[in-house]
C-alpha atoms as a PDB file:
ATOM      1  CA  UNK A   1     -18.696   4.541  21.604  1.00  0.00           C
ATOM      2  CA  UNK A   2     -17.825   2.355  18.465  1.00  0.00           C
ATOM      3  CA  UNK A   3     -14.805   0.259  18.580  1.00  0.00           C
ATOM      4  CA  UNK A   4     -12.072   1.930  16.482  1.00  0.00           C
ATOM      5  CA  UNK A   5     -14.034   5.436  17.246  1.00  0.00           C
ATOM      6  CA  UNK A   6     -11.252   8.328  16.682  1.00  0.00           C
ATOM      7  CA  UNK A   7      -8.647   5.795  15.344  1.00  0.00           C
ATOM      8  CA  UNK A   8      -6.699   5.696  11.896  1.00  0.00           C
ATOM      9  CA  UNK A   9      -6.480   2.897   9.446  1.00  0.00           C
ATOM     10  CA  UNK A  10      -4.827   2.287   6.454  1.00  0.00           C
ATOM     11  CA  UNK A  11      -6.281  -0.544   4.314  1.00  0.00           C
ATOM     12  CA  UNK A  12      -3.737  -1.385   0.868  1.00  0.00           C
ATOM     13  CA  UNK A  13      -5.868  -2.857  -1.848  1.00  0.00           C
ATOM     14  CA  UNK A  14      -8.756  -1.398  -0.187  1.00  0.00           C
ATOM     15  CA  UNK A  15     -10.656  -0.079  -2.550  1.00  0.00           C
ATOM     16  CA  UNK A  16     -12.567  -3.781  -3.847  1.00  0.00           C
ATOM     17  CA  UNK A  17     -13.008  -7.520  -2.434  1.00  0.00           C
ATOM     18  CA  UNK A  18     -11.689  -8.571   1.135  1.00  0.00           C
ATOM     19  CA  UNK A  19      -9.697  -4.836   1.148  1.00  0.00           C
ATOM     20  CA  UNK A  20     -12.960  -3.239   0.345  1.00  0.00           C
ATOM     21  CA  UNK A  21     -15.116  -4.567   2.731  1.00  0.00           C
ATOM     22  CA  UNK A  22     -12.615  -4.175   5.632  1.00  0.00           C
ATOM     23  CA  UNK A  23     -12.445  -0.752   4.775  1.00  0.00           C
ATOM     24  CA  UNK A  24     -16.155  -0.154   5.402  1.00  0.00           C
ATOM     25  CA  UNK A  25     -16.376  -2.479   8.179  1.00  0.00           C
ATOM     26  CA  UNK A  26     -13.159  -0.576   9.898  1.00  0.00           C
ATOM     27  CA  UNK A  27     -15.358   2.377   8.962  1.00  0.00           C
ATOM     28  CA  UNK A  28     -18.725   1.578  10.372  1.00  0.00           C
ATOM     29  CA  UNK A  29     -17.083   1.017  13.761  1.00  0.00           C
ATOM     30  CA  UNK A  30     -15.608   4.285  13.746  1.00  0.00           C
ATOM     31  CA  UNK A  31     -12.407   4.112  12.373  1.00  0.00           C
ATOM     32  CA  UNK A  32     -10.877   7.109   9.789  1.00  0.00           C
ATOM     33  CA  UNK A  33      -9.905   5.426   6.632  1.00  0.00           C
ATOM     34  CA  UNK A  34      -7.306   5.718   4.213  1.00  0.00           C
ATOM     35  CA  UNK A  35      -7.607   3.407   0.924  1.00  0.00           C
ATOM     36  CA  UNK A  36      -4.207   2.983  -0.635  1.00  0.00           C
ATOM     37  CA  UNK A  37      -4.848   1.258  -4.364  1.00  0.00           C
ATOM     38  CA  UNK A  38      -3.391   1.253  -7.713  1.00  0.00           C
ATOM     39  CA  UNK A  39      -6.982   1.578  -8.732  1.00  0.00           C
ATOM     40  CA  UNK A  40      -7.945   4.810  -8.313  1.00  0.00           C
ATOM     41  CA  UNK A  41     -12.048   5.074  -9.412  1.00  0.00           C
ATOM     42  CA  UNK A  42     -12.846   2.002  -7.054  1.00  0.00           C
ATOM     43  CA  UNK A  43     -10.544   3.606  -4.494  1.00  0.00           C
ATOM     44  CA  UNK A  44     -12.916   6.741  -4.497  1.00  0.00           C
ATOM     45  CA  UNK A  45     -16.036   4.348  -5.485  1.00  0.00           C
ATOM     46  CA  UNK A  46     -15.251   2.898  -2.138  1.00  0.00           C
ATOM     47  CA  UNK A  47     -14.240   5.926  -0.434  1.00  0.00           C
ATOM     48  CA  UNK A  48     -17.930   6.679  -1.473  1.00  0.00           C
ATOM     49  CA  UNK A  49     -19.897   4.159  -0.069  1.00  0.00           C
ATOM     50  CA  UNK A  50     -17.871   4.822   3.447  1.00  0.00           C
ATOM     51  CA  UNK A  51     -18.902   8.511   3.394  1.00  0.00           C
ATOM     52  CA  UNK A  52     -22.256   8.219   1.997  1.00  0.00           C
ATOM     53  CA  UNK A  53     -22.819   5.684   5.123  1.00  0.00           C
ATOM     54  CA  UNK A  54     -21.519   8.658   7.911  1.00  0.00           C
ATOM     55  CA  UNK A  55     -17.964   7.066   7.540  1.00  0.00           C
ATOM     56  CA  UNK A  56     -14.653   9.421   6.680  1.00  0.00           C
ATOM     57  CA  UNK A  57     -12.596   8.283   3.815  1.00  0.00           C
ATOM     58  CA  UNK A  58      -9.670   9.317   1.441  1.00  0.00           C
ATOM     59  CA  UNK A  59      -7.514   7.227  -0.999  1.00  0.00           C
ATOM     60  CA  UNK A  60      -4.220   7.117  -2.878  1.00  0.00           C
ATOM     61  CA  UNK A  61      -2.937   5.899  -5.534  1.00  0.00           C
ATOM     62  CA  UNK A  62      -0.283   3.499  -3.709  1.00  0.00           C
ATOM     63  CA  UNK A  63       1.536   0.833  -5.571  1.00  0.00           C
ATOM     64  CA  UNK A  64       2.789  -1.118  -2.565  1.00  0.00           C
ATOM     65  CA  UNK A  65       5.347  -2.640  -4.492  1.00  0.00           C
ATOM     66  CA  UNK A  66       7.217   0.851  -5.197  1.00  0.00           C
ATOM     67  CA  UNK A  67       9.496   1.722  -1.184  1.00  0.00           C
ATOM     68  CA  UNK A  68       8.505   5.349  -2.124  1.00  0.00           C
ATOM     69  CA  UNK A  69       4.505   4.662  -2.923  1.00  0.00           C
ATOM     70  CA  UNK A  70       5.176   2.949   0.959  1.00  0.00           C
ATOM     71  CA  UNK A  71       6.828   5.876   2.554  1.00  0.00           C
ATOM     72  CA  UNK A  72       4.682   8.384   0.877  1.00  0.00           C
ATOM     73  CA  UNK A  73       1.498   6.403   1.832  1.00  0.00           C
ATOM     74  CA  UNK A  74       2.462   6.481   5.390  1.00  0.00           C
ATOM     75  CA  UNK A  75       3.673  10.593   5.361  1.00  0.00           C
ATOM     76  CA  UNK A  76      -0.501  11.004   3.843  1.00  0.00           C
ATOM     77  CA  UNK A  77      -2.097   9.097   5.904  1.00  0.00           C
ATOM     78  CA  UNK A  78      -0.236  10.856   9.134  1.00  0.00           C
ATOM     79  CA  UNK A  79      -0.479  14.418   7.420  1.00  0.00           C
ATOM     80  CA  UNK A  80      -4.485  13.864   6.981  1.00  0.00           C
ATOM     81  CA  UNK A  81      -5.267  12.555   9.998  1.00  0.00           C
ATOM     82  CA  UNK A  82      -2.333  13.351  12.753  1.00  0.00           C
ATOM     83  CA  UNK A  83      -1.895   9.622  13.591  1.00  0.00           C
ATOM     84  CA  UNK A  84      -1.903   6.387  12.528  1.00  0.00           C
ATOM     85  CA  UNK A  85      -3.701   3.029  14.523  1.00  0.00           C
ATOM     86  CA  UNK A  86      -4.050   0.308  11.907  1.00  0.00           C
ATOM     87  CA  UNK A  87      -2.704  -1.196   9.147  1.00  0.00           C
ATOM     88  CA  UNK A  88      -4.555  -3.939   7.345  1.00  0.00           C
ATOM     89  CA  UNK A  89      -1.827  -4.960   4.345  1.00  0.00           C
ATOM     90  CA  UNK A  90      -4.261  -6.338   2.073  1.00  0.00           C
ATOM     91  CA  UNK A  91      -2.628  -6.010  -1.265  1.00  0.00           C
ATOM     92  CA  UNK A  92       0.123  -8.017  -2.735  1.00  0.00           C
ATOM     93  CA  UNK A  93       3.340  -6.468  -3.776  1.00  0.00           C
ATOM     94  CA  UNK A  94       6.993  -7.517  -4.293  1.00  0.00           C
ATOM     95  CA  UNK A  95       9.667  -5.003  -3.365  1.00  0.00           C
ATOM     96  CA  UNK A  96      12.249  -5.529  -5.708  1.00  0.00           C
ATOM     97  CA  UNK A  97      15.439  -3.499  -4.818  1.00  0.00           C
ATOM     98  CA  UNK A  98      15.456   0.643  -4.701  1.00  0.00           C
ATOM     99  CA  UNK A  99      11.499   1.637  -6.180  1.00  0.00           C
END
């Protein structure tokens, strides 16, 4: 059995660099992803690359410095998957009052 087999993460800023490559490392030991990203065609580029390798993957477009992107990313991830394991915050955001 692979490490994270049968859990949930969520990566933000997953879809390129340091987010990116968590994601398919998460991935390759098991784990369901969810990408969150402003940049939707890496997000699914990524998303890709996970599935094509066996992994499961799905993204959303997530600004993580909007309190409803944060909420709503949260409500997807639990609605897709029934649970939630991991969260790797990887992308930078500034809440800045009501969003």
């Amino acid at each position: 059995m692979s490490r994270f087999e049968g859990q949930v993460a969520i990566i933000t800023g997953g879809a390129l660099g340091i987010g990116g490559a968590t994601a398919r490392k998460l991935a390759s030991e098991g784990a369901s992803i969810f990408i969150a990203d402003i940049d939707d065609a890496a997000a699914a580029a990524n998303a890709g690359r996970i599935e094509q390798a066996g992994g499961t993957a799905e993204t959303s477009h997530i600004d993580v410095s909007r309190s409803k992107d944060i909420a709503r990313m949260v409500n997807e991830a639990v609605d897709l998957y029934g649970r939630l394991d991991i969260l790797v915050q990887n992308a930078f955001g500034v809440l800045t009052g009501e969003s």
